[in-house]
C-alpha atoms as a PDB file:
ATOM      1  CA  UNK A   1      71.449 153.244  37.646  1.00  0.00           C
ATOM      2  CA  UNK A   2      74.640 154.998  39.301  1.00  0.00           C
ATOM      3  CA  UNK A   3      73.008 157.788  40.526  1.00  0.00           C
ATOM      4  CA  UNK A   4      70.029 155.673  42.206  1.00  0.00           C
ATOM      5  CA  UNK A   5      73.198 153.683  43.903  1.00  0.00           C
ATOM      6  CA  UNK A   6      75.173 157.332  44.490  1.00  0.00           C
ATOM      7  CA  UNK A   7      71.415 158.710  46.559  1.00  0.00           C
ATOM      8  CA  UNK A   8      71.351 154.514  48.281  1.00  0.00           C
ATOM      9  CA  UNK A   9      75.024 155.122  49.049  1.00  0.00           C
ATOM     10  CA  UNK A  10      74.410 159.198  50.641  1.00  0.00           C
ATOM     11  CA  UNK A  11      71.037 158.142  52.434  1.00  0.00           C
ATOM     12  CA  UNK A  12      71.961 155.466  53.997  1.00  0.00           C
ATOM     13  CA  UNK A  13      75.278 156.629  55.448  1.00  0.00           C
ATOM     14  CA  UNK A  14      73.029 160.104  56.541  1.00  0.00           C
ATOM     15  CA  UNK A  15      70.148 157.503  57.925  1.00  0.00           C
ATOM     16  CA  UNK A  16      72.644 155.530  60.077  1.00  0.00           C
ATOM     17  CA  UNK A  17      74.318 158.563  61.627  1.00  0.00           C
ATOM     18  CA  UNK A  18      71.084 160.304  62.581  1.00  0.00           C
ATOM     19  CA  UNK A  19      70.086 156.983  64.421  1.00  0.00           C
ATOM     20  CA  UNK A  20      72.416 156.647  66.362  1.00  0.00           C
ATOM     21  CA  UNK A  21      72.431 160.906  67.355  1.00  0.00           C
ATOM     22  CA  UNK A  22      69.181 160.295  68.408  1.00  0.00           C
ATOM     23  CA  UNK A  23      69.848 157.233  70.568  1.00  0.00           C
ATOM     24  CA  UNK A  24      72.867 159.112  71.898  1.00  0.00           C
ATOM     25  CA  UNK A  25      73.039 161.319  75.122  1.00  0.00           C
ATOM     26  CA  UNK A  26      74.191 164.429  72.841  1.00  0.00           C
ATOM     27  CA  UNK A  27      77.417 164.623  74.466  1.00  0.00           C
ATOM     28  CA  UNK A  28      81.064 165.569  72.833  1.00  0.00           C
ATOM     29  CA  UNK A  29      82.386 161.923  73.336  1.00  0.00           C
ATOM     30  CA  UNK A  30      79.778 160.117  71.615  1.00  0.00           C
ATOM     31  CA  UNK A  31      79.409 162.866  69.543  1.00  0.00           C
ATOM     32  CA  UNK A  32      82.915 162.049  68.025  1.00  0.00           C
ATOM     33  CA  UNK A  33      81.772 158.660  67.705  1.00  0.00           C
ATOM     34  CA  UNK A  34      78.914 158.987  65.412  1.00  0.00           C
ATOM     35  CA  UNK A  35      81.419 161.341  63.046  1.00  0.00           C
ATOM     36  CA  UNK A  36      83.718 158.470  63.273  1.00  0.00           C
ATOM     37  CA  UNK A  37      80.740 156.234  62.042  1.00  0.00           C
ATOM     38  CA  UNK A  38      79.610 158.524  59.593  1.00  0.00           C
ATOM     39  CA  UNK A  39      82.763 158.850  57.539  1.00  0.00           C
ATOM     40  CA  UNK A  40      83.112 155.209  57.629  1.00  0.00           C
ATOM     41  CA  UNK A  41      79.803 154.373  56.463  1.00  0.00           C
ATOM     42  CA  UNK A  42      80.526 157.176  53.486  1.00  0.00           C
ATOM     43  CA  UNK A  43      83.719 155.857  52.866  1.00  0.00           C
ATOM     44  CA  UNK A  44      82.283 152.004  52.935  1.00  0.00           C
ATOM     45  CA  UNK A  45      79.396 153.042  51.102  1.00  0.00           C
ATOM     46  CA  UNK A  46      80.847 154.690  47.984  1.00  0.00           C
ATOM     47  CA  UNK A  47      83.879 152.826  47.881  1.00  0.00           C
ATOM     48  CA  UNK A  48      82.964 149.498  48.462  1.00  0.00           C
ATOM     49  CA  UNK A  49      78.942 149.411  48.798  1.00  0.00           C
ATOM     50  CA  UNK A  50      78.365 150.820  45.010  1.00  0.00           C
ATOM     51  CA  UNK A  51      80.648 148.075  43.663  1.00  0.00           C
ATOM     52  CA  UNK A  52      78.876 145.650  45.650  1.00  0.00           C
ATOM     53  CA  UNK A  53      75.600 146.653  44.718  1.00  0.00           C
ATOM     54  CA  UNK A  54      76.928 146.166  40.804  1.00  0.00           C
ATOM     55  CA  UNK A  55      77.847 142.735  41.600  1.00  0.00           C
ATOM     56  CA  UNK A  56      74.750 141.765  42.918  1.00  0.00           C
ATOM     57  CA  UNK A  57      72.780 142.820  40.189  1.00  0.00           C
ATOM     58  CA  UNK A  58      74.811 140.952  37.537  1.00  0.00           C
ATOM     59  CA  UNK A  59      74.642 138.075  40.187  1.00  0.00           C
ATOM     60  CA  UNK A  60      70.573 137.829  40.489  1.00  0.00           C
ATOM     61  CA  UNK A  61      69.639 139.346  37.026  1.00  0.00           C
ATOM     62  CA  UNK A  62      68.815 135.966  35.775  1.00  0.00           C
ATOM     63  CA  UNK A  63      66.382 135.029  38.693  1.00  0.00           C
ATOM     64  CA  UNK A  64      62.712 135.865  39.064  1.00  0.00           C
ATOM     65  CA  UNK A  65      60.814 135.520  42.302  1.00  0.00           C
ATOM     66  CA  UNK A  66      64.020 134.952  44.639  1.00  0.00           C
ATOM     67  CA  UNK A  67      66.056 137.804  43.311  1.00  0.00           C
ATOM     68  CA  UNK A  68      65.670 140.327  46.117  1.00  0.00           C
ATOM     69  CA  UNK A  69      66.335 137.686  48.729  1.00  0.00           C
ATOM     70  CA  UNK A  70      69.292 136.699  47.145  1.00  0.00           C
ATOM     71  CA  UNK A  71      70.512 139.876  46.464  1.00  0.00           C
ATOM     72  CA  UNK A  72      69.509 140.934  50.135  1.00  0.00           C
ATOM     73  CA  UNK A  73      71.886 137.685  51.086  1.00  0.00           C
ATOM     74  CA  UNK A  74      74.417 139.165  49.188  1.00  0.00           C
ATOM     75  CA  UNK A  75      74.722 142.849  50.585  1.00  0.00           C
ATOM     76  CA  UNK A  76      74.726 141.099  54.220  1.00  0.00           C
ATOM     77  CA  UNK A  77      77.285 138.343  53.846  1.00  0.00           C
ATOM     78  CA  UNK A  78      79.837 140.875  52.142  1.00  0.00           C
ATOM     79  CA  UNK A  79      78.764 143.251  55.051  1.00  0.00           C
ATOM     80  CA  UNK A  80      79.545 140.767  57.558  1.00  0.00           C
ATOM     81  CA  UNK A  81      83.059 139.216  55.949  1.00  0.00           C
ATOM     82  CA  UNK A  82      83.987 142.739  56.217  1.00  0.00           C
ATOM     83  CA  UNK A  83      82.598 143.015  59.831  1.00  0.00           C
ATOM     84  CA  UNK A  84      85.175 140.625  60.751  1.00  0.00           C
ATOM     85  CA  UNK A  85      88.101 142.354  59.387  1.00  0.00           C
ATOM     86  CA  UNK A  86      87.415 145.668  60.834  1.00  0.00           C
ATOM     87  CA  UNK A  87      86.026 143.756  64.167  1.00  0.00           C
ATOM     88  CA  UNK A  88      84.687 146.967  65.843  1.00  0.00           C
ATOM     89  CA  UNK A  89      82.670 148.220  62.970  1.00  0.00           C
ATOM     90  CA  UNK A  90      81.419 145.032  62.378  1.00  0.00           C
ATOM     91  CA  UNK A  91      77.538 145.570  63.038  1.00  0.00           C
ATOM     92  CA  UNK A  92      77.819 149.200  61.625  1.00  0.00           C
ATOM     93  CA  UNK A  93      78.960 147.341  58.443  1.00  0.00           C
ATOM     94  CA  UNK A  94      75.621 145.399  58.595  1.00  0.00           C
ATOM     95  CA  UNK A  95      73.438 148.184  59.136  1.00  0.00           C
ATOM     96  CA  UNK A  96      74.753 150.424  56.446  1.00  0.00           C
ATOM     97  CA  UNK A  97      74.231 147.494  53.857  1.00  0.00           C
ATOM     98  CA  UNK A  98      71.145 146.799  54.768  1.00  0.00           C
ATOM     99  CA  UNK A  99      69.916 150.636  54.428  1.00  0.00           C
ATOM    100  CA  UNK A 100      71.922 150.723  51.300  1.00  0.00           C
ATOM    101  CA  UNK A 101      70.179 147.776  49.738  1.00  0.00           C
ATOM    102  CA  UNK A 102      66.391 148.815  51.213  1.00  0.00           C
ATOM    103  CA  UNK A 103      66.976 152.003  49.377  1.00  0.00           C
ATOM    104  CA  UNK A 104      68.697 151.027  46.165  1.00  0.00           C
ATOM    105  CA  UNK A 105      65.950 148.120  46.092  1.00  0.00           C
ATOM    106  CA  UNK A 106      63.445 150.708  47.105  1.00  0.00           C
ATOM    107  CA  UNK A 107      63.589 152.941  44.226  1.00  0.00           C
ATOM    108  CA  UNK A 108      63.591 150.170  42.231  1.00  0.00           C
ATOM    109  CA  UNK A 109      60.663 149.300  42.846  1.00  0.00           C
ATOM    110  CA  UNK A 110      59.161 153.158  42.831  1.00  0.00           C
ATOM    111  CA  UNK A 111      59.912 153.587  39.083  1.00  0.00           C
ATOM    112  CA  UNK A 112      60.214 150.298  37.962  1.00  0.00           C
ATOM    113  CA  UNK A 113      57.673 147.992  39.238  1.00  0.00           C
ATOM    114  CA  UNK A 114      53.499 148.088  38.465  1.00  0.00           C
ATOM    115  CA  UNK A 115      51.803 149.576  41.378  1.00  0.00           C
ATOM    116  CA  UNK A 116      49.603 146.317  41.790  1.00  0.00           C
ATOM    117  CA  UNK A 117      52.878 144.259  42.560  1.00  0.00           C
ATOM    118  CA  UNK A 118      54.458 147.367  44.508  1.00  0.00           C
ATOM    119  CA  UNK A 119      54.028 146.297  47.620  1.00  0.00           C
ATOM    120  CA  UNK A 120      54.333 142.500  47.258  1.00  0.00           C
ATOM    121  CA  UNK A 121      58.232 143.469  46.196  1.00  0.00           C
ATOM    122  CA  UNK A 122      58.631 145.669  49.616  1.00  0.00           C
ATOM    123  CA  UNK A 123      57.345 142.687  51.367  1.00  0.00           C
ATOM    124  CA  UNK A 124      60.209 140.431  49.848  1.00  0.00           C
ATOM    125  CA  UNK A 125      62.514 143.658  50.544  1.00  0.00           C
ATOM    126  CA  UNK A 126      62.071 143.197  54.204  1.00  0.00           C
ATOM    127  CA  UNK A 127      62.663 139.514  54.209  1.00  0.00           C
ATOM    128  CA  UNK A 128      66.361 141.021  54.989  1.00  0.00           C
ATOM    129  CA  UNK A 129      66.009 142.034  58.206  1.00  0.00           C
ATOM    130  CA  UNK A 130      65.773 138.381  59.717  1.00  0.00           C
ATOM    131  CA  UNK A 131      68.876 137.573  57.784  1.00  0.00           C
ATOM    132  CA  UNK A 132      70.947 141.031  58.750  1.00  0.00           C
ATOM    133  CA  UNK A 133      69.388 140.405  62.825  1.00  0.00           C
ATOM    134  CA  UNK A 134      70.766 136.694  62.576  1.00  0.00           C
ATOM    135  CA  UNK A 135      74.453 138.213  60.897  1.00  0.00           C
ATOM    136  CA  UNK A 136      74.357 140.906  63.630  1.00  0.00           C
ATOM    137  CA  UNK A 137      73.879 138.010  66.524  1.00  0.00           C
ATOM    138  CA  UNK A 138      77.057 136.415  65.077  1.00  0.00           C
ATOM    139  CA  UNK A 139      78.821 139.160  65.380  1.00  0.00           C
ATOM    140  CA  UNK A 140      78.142 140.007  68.477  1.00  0.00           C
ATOM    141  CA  UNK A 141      78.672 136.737  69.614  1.00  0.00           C
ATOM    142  CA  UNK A 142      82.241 136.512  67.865  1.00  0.00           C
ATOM    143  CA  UNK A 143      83.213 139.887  69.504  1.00  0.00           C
ATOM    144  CA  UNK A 144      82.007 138.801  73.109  1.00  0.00           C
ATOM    145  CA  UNK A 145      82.592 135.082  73.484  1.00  0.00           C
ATOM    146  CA  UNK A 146      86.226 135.467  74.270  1.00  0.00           C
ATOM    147  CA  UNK A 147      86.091 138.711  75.727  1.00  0.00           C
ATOM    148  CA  UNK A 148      87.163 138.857  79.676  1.00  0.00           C
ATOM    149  CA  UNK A 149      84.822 139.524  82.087  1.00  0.00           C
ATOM    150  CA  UNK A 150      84.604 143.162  83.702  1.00  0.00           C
ATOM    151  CA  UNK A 151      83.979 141.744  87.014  1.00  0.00           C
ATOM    152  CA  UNK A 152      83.752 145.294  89.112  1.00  0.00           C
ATOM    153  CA  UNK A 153      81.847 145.611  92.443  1.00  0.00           C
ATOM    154  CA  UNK A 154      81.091 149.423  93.070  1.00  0.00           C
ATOM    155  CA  UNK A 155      80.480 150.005  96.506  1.00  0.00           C
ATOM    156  CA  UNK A 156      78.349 152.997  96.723  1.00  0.00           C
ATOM    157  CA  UNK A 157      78.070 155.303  99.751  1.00  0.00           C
ATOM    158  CA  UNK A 158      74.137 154.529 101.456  1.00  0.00           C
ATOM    159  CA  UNK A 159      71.602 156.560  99.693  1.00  0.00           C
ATOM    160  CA  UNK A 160      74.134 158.762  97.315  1.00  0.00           C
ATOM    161  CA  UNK A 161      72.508 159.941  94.153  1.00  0.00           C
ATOM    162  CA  UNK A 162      74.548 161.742  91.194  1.00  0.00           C
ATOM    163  CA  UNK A 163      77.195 161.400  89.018  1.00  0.00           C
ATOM    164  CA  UNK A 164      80.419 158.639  89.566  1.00  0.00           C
ATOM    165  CA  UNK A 165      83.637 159.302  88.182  1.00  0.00           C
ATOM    166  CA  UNK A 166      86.228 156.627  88.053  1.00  0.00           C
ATOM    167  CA  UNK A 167      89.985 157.758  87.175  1.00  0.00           C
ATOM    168  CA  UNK A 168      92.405 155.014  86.150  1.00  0.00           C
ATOM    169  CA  UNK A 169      96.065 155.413  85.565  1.00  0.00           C
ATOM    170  CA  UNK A 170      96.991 157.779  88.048  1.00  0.00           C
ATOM    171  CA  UNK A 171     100.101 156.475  89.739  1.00  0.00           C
ATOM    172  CA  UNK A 172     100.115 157.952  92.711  1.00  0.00           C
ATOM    173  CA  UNK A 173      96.869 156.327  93.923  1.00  0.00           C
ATOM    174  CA  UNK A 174      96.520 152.767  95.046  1.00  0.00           C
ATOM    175  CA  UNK A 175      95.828 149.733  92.683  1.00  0.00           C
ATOM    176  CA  UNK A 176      92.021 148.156  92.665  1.00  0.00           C
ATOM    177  CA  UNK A 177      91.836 145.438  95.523  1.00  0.00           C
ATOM    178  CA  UNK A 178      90.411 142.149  94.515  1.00  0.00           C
ATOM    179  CA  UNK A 179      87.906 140.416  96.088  1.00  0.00           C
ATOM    180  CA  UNK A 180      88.225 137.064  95.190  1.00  0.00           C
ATOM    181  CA  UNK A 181      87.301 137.428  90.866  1.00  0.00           C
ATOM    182  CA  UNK A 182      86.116 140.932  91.682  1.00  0.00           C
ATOM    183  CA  UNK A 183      87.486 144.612  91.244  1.00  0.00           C
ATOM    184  CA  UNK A 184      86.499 146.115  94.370  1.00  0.00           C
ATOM    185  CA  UNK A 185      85.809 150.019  93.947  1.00  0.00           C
ATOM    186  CA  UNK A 186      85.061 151.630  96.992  1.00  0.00           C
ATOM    187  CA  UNK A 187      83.481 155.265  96.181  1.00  0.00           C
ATOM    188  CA  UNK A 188      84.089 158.004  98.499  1.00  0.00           C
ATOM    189  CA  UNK A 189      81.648 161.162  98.224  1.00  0.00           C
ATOM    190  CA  UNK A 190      83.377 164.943  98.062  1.00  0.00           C
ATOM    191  CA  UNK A 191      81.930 168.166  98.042  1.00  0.00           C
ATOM    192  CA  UNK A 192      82.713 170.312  94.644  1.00  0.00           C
ATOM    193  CA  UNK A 193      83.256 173.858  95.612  1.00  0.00           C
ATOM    194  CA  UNK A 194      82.241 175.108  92.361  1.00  0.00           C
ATOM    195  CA  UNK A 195      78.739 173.200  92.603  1.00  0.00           C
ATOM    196  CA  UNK A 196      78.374 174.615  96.452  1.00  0.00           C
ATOM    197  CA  UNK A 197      74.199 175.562  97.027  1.00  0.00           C
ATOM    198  CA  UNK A 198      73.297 173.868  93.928  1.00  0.00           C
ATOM    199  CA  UNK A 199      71.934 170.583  95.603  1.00  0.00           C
ATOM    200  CA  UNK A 200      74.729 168.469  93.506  1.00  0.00           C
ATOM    201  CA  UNK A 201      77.367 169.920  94.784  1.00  0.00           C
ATOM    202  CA  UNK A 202      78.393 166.213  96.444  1.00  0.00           C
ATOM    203  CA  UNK A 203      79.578 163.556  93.849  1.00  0.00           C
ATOM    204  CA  UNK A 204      81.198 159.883  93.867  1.00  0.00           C
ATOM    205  CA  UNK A 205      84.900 159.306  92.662  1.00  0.00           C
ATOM    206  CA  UNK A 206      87.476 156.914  93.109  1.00  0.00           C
ATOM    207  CA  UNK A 207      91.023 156.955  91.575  1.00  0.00           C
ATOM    208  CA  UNK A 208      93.443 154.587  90.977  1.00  0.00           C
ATOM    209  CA  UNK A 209      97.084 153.321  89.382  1.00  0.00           C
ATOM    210  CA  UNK A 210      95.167 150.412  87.882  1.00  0.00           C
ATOM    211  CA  UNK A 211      94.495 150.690  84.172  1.00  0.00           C
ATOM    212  CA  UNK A 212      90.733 150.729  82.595  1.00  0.00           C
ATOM    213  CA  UNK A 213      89.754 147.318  81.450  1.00  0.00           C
ATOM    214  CA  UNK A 214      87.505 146.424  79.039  1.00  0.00           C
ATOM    215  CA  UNK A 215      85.817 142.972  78.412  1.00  0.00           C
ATOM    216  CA  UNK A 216      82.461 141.663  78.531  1.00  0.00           C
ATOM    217  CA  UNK A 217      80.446 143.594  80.930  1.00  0.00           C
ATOM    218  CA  UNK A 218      79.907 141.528  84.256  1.00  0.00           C
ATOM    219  CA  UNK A 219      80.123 144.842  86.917  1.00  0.00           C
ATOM    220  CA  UNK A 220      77.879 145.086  89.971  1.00  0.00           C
ATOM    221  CA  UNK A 221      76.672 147.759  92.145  1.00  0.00           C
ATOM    222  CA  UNK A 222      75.773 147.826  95.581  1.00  0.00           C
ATOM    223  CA  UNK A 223      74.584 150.818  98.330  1.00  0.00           C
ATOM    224  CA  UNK A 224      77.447 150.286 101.797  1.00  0.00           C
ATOM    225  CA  UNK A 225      75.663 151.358 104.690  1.00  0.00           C
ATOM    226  CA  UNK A 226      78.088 152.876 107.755  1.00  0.00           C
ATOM    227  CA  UNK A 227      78.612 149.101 109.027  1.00  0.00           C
ATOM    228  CA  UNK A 228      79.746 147.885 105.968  1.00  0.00           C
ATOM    229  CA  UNK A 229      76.326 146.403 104.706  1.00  0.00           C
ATOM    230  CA  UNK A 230      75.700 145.723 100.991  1.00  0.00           C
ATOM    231  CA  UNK A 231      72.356 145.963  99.087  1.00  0.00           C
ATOM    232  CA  UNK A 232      72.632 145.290  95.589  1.00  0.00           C
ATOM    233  CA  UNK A 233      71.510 148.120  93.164  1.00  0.00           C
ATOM    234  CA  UNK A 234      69.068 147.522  90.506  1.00  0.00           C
ATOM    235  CA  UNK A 235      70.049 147.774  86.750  1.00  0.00           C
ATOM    236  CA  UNK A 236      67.236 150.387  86.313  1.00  0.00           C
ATOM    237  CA  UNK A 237      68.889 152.396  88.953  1.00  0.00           C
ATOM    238  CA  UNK A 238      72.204 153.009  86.951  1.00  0.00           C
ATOM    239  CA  UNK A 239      73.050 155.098  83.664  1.00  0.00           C
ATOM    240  CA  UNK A 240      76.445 154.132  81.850  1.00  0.00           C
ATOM    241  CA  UNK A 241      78.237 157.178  80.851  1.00  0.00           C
ATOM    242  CA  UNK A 242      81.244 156.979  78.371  1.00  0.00           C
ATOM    243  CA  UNK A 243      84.716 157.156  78.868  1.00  0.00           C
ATOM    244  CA  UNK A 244      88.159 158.876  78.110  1.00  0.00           C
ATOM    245  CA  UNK A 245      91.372 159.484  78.414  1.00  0.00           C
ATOM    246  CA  UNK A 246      93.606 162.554  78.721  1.00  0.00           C
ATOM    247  CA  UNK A 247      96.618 163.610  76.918  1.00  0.00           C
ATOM    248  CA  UNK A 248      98.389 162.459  80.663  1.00  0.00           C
ATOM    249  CA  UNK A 249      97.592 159.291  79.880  1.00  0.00           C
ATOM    250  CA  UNK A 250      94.800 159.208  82.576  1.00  0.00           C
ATOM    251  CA  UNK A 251      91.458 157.549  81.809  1.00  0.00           C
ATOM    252  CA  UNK A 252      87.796 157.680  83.328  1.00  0.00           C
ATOM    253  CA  UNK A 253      84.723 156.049  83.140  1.00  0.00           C
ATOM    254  CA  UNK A 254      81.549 158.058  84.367  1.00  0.00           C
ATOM    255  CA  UNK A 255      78.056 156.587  85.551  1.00  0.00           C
ATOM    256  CA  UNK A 256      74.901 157.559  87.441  1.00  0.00           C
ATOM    257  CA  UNK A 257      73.371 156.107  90.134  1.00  0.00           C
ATOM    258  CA  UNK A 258      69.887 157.559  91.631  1.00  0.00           C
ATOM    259  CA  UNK A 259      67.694 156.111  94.133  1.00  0.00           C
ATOM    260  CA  UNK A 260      64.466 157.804  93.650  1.00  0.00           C
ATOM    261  CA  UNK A 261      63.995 157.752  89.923  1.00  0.00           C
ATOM    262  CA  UNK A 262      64.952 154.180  89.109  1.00  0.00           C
ATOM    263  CA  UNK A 263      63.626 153.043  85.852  1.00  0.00           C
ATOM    264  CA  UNK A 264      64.003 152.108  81.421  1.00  0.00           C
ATOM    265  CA  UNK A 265      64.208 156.388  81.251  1.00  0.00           C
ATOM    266  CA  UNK A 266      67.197 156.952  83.700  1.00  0.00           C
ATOM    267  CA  UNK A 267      68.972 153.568  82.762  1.00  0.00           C
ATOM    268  CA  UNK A 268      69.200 154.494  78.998  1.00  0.00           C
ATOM    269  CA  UNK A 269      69.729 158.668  79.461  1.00  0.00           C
ATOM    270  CA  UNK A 270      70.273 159.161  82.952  1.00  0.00           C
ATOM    271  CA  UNK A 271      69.828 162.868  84.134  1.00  0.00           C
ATOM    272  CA  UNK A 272      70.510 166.066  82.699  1.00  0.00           C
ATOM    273  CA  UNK A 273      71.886 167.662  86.036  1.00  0.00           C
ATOM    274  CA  UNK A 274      74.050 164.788  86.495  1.00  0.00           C
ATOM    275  CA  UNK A 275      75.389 165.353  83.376  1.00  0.00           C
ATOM    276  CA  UNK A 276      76.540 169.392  84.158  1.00  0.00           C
ATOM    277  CA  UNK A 277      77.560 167.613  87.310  1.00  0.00           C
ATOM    278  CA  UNK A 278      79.900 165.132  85.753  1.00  0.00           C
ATOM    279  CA  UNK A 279      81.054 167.534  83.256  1.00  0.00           C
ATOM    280  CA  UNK A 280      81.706 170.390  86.238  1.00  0.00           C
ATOM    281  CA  UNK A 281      83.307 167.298  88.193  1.00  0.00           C
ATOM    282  CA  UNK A 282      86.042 166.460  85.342  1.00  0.00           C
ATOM    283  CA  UNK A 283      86.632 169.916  84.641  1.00  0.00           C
ATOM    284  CA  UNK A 284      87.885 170.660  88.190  1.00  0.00           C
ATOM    285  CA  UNK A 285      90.111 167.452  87.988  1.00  0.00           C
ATOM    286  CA  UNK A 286      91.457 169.092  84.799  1.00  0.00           C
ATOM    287  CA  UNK A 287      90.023 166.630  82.150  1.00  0.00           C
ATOM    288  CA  UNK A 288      86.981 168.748  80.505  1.00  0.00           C
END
């Protein structure tokens, strides 16, 4: 029983992490971020997942036909009273129970259970998901609900296509200028000497003494023609890069706007050449 609970505990830290590599855009930041999630998942797993799993079992042992809901019901409301604790980790938490109990459960079933019944019992194993979904909704509604809104207007030079980089903290710049509840952030494009003949050599940036804010996200985006004339950018049009900060205390966020190739693809990865352009971009600021 331990080791099927040791392999639950391994897999389903190992499961989670390759997820979200493969959702990720493969670069250093988020990189980090998956490690980060990855040794907490471990550490959550084996630590407190295994006992968990224990008291389940001696919980539902007595029942017949509901046990595996009730045991799902289990794994997920432990998950989420933890969630709250460690707030940020919070849906993580979910996920890696649920994996933990489909797998446990799962070999269960393998070596314990007839094959006519078989899949009858991964049928009830599923009926977690709607319960972990509905736990991962709360959460997320917790987290956001009191959350400030973002509220930034980037005004985008007419027809500019690339890579944005936003620096905050940097006190000899300006602070942001508000337009009545909005952040304005007027982008100004530059040439990049080290990106000269290479068709991205021009970029968007705007700096600033303000400091990054986070908060629910409420930003807008709009194209400012040479008479001051807004049209408002599409969602489809605009990847979300991550952000930083720098051992100067400075911080960035990064985006990508295009134009031409405005759709689900470029919203959710964005472009590879607009990636070596943000990266060339911070490391001639100093912050790559």
């Amino acid at each position: 029983m331990l080791l099927r609970k040791l392999v639950a505990a391994l897999f389903s830290s190992i499961i989670l992490s390759l997820g979200l590599l493969l959702m990720s855009s493969w670069d250093s930041e988020q990189k980090g971020f998956i490690l980060l999630v990855l040794i907490f998942a471990l550490f959550g797993n084996f630590i407190y997942g295994i006992p968990v799993s224990f008291i389940s079992e001696a919980l539902t042992k007595s029942l017949k036909k509901s046990r595996a809901f009730v045991a799902g019901f289990i794994y997920v409301f432990l998950a989420y009273i933890t969630g709250v604790v460690i707030e940020g980790l919070a849906i993580f938490s979910i996920i890696s129970a649920v994996l933990f109990y489909l797998i446990d459960e799962g070999i269960k079933v393998v070596k314990d259970t007839p094959k006519d019944s078989k899949k009858l019992h991964f049928l009830k194993l599923i009926g977690i998901i709607p319960i972990a979904a509905l736990a991962i909704w709360s959460v997320h509604v917790q987290t956001t609900s009191n959350l400030e809104e973002t509220n930034n207007i980037y005004l985008i030079p007419d027809g500019y296509e690339g890579s944005i980089v936003v620096f905050y903290n940097m006190p000899t710049e300006e602070n942001i200028v508000k337009e009545g509840e909005f952040f304005m952030i007027p982008l100004r494009v530059e040439e990049l000497p080290t990106l000269k003949g290479s068709g991205i050599e021009e970029y968007a940036i705007f700096q600033t003494s303000s400091e990054w804010r986070s908060g629910k996200f409420t930003d807008k985006y709009y194209y400012v023609d040479e008479h001051g004339n807004r049209s408002e950018i599409e969602e489809f049009c605009i990847h979300l890069g991550p952000g930083s900060s720098s051992s100067m205390g400075v911080e960035y966020g990064v985006l990508q706007v295009t134009k031409s190739s405005c759709g689900e693809e470029f919203q959710l990865s964005g472009k590879e050449r607009y990636d070596a352009q943000t990266r060339e971009v911070l490391r001639y600021w100093g912050y790559y």
